[in-house]
C-alpha atoms as a PDB file:
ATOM      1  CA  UNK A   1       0.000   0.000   0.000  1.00  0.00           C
ATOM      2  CA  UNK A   2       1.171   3.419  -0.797  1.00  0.00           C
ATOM      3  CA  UNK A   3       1.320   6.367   2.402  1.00  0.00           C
ATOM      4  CA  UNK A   4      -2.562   6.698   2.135  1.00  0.00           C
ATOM      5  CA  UNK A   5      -3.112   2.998   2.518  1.00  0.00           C
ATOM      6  CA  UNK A   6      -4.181   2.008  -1.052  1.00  0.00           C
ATOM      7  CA  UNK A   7      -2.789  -0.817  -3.337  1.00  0.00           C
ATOM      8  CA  UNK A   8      -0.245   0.881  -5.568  1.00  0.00           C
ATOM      9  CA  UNK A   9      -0.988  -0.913  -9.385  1.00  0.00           C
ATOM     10  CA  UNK A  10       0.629  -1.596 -12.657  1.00  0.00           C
ATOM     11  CA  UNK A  11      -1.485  -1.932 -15.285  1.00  0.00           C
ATOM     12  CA  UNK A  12      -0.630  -3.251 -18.688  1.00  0.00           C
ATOM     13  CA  UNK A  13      -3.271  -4.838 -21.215  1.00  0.00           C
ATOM     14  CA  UNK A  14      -5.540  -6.944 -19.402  1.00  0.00           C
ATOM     15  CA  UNK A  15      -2.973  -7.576 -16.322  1.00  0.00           C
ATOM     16  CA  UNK A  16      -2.618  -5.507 -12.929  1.00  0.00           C
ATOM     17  CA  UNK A  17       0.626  -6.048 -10.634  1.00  0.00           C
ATOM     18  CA  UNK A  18      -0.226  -4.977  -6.639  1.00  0.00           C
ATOM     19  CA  UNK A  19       2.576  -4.376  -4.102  1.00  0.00           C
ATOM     20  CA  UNK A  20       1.007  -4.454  -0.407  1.00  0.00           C
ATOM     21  CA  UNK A  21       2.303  -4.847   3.163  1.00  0.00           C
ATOM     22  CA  UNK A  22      -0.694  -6.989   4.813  1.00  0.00           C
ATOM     23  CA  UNK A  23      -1.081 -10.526   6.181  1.00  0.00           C
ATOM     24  CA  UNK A  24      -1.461 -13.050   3.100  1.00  0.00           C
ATOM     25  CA  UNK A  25      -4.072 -15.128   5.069  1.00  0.00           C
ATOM     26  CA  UNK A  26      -6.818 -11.743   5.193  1.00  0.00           C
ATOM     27  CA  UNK A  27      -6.417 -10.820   1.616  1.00  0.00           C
ATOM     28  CA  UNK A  28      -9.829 -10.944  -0.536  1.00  0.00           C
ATOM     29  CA  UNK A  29      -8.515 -12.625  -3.656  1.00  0.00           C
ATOM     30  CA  UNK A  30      -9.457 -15.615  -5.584  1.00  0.00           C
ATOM     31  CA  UNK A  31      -5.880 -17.491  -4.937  1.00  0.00           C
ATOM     32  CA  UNK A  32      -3.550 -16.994  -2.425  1.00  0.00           C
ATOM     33  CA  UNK A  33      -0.074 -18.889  -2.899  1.00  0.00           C
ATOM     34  CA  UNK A  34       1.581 -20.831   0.006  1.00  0.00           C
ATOM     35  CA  UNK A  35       5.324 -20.566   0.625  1.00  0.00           C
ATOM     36  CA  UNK A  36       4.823 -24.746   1.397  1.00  0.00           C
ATOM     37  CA  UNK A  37       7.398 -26.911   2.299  1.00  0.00           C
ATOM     38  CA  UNK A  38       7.949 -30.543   0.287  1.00  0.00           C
ATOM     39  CA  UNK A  39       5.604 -32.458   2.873  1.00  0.00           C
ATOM     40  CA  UNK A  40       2.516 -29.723   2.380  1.00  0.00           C
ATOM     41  CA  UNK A  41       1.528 -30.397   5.982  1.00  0.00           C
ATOM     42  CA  UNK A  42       2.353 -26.958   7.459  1.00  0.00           C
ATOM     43  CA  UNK A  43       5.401 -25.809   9.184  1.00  0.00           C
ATOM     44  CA  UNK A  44       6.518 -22.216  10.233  1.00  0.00           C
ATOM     45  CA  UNK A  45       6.050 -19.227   8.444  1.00  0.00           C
ATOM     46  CA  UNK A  46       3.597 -17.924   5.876  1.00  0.00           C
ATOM     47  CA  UNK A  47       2.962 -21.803   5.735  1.00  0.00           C
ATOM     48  CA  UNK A  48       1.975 -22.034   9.043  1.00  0.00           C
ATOM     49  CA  UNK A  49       0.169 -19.005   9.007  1.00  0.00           C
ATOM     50  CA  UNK A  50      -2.381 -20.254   6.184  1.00  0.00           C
ATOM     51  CA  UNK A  51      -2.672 -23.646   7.557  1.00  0.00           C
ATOM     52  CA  UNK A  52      -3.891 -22.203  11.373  1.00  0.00           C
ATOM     53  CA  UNK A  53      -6.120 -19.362   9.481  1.00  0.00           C
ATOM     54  CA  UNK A  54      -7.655 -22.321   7.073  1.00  0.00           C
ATOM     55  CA  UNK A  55      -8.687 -24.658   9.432  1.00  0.00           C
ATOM     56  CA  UNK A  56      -7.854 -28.499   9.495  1.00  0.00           C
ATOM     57  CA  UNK A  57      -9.169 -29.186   6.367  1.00  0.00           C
ATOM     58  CA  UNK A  58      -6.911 -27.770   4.776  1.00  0.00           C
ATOM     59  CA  UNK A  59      -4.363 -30.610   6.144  1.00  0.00           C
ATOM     60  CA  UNK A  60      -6.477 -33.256   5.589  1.00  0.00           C
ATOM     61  CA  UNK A  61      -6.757 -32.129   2.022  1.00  0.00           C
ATOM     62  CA  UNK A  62      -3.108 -31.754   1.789  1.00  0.00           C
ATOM     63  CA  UNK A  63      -2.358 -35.074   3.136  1.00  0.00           C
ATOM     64  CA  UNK A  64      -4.048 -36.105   0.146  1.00  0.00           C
ATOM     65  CA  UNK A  65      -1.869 -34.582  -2.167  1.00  0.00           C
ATOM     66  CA  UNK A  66       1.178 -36.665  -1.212  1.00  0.00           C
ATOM     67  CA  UNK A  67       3.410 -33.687  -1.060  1.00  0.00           C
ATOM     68  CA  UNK A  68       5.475 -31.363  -3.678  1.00  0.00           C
ATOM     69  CA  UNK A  69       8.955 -31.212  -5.311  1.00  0.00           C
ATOM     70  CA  UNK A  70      10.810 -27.698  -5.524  1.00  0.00           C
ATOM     71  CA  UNK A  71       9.214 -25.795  -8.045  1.00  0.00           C
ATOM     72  CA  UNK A  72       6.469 -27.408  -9.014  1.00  0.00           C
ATOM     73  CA  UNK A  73       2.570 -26.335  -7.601  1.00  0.00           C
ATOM     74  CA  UNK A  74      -0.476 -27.867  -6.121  1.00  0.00           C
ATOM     75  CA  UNK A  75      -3.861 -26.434  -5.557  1.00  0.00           C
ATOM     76  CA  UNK A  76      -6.420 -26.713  -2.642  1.00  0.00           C
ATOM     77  CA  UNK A  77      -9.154 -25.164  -1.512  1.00  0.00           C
ATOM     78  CA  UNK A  78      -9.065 -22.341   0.787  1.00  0.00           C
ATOM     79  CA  UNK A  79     -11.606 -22.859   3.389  1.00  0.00           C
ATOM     80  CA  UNK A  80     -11.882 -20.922   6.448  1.00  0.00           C
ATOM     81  CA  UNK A  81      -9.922 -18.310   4.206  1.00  0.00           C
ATOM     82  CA  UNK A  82     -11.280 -15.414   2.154  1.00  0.00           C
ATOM     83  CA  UNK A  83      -9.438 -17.170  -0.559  1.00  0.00           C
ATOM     84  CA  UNK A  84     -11.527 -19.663  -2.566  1.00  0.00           C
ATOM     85  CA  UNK A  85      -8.128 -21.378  -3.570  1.00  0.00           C
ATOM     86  CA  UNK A  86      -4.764 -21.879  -1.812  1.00  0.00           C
ATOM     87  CA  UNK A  87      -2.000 -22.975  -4.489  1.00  0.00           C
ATOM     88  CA  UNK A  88       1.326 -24.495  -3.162  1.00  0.00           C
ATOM     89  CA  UNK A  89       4.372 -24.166  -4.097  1.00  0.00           C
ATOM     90  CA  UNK A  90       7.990 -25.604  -2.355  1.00  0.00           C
ATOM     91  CA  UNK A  91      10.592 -22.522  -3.068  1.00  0.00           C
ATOM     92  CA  UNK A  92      14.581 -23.491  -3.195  1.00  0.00           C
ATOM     93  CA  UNK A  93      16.549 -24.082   0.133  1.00  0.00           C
ATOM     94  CA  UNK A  94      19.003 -20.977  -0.952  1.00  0.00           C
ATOM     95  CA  UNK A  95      22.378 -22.467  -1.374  1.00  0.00           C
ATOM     96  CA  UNK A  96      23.843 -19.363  -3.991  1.00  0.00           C
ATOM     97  CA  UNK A  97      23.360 -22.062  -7.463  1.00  0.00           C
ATOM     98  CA  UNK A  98      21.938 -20.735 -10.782  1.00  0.00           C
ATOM     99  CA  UNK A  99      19.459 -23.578  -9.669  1.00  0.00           C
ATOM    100  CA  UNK A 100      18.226 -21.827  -7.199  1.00  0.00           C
ATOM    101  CA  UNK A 101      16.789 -18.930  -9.313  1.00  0.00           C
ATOM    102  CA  UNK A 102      15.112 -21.714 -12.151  1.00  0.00           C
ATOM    103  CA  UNK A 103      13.563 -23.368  -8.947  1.00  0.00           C
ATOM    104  CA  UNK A 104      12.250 -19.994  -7.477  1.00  0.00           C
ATOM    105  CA  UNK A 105      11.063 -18.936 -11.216  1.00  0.00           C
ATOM    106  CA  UNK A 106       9.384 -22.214 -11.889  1.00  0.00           C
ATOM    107  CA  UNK A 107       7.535 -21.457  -8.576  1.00  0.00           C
ATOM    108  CA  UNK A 108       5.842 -18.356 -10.023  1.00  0.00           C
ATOM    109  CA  UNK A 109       5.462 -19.601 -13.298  1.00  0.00           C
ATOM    110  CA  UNK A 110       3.642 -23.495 -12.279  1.00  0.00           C
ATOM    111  CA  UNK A 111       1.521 -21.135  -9.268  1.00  0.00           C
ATOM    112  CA  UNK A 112       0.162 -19.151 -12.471  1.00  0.00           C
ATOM    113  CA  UNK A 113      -0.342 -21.783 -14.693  1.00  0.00           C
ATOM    114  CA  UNK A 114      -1.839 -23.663 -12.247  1.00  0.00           C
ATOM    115  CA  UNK A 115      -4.619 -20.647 -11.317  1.00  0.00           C
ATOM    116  CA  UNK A 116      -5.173 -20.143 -15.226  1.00  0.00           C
ATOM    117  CA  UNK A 117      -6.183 -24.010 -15.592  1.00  0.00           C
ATOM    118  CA  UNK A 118      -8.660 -23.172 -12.633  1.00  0.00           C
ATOM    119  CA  UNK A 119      -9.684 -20.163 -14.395  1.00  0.00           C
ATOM    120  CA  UNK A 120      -8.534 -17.725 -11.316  1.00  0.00           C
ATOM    121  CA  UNK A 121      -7.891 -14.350 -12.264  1.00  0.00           C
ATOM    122  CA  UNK A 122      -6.765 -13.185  -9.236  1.00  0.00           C
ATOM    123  CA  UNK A 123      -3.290 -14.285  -7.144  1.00  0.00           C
ATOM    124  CA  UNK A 124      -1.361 -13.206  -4.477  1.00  0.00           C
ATOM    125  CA  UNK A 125       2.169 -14.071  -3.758  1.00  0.00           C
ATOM    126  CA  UNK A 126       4.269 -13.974  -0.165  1.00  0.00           C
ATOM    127  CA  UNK A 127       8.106 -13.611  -0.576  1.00  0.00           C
ATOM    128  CA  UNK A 128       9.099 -17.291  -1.734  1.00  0.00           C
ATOM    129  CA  UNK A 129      11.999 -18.600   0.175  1.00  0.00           C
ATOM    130  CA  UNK A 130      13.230 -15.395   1.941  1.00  0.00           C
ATOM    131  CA  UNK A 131      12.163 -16.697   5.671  1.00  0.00           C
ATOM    132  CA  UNK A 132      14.142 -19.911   6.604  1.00  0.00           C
ATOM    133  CA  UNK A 133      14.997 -21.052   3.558  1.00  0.00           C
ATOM    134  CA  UNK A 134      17.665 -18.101   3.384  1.00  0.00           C
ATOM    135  CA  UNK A 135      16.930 -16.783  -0.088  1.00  0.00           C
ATOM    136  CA  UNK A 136      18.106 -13.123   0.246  1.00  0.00           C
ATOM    137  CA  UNK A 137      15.027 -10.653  -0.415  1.00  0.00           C
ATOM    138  CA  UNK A 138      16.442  -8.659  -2.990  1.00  0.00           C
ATOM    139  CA  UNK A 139      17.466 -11.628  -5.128  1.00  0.00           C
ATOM    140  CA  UNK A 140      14.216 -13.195  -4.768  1.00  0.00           C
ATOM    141  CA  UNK A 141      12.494 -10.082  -5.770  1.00  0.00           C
ATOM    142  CA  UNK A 142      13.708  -9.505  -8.575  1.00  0.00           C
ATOM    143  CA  UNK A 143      13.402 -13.282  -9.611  1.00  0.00           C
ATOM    144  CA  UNK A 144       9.442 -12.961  -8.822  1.00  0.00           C
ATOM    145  CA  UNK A 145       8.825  -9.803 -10.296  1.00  0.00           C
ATOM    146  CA  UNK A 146      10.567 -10.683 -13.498  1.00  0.00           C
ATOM    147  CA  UNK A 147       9.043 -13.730 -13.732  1.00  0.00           C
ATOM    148  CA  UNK A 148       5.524 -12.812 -12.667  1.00  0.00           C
ATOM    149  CA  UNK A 149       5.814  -9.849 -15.900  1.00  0.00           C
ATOM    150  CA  UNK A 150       7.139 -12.091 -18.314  1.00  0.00           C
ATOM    151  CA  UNK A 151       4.376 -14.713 -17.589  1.00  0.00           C
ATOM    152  CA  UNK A 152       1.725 -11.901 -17.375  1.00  0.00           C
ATOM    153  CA  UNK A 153       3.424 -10.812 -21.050  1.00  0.00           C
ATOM    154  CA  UNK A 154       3.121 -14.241 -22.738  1.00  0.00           C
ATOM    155  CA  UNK A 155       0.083 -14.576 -21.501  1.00  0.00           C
ATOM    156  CA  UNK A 156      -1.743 -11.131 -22.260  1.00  0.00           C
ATOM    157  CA  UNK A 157      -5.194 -11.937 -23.727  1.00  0.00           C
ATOM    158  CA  UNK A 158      -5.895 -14.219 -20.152  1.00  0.00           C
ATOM    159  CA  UNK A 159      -7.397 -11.285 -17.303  1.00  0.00           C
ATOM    160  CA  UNK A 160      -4.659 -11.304 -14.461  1.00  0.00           C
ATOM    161  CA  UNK A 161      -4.588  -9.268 -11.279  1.00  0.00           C
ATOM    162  CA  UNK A 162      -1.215 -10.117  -9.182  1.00  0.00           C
ATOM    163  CA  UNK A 163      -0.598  -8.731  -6.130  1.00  0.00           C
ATOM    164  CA  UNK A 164       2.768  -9.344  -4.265  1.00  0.00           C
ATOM    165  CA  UNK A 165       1.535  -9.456  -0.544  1.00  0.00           C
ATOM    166  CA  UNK A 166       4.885  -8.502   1.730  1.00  0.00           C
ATOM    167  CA  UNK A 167       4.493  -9.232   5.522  1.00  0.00           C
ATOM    168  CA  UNK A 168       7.252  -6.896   6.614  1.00  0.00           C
ATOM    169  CA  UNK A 169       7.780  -3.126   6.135  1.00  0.00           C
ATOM    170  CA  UNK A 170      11.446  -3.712   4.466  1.00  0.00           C
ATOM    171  CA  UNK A 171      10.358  -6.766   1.754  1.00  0.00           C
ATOM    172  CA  UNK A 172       7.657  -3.948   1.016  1.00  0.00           C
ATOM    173  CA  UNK A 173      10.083  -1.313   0.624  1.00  0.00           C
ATOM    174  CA  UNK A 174      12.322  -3.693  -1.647  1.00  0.00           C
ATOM    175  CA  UNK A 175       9.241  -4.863  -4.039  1.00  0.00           C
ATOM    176  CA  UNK A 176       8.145  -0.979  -4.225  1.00  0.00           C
ATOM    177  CA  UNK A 177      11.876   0.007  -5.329  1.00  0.00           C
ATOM    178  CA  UNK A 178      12.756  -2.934  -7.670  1.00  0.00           C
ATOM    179  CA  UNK A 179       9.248  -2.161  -9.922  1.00  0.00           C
ATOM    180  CA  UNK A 180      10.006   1.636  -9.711  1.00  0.00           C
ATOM    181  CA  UNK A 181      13.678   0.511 -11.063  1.00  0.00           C
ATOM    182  CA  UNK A 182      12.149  -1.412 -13.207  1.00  0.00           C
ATOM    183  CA  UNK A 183       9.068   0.083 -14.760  1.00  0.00           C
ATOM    184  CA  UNK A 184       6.837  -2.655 -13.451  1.00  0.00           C
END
């Protein structure tokens, strides 16, 4: 949100881009994306955060699923959330590899394709990776962002509102700079 409390927007064609500081789990979206780990059963975190503010079914759904490799994506329900949808997605354990920024961009890319097969038009993203999986913030920022407006790009005729949902003041602050930098 800018000074005055409002979502600060991008648009281009039929695609918006948000940047806000708020708590992922209260957002009123369509789709909210889960910083998951490879199990899908909760943990600490956004992930932890999502799976306490959806409610137990959201676990017993997951268990379901049979878990998630790095990079790849997995849709649930939301229930108890205002989120219809909660798509998961296992960021890279940071370790300083070109890997690491193909696993982080396949995260974005598989959450989006995964919402366009479900005909969501709607998303929001936490910071992937940046809590205790070490990926520094202004690396993974500029991975997302990138990746996010090159999907949104290819995929211009599909209706796509994005919104990058930071927790903290500072990953708010580096989201709000790299677009501005970047014309996003």
């Amino acid at each position: 949100m800018d000074e005055a409390g409002k979502r600060v927007a991008a648009k281009k064609s039929d695609w918006e881009i948000y940047i806000l500081q708020d708590d992922i789990t209260t957002l009123d979206c369509e789709c909210i994306v889960n910083a998951a780990n490879n199990s899908l059963l909760g943990g600490g975190g956004v992930d932890g955060a999502i799976h306490r503010a959806a409610g137990p079914e959201l676990l017993k759904e997951c268990v379901k699923l049979g878990g998630c490799e790095t990079g790849k994506a997995k849709i649930t329900k939301g229930y108890n959330l205002p989120a219809a949808w909660v798509i998961h997605t296992v960021g890279p354990i940071y370790s300083g590899k070109t890997q690491d920024a193909e696993l982080l961009a396949d995260c974005y890319r598989n959450s989006l394709e995964l919402a366009k097969s479900h005909n969501i038009h709607s998303i929001a993203f936490p910071a992937i990776s940046t809590g205790v999986y070490g990926y520094p913030l202004e690396k993974a920022t500029a991975v997302a962002m990138t990746t996010v407006k090159q999907w949104l790009d290819e995929n211009s005729d599909y209706l796509m509102e994005v919104i990058f949902c930071c927790f903290s003041r500072r990953a708010y602050d580096v989201y709000q700079s790299y677009a501005a930098e970047h014309d996003i």
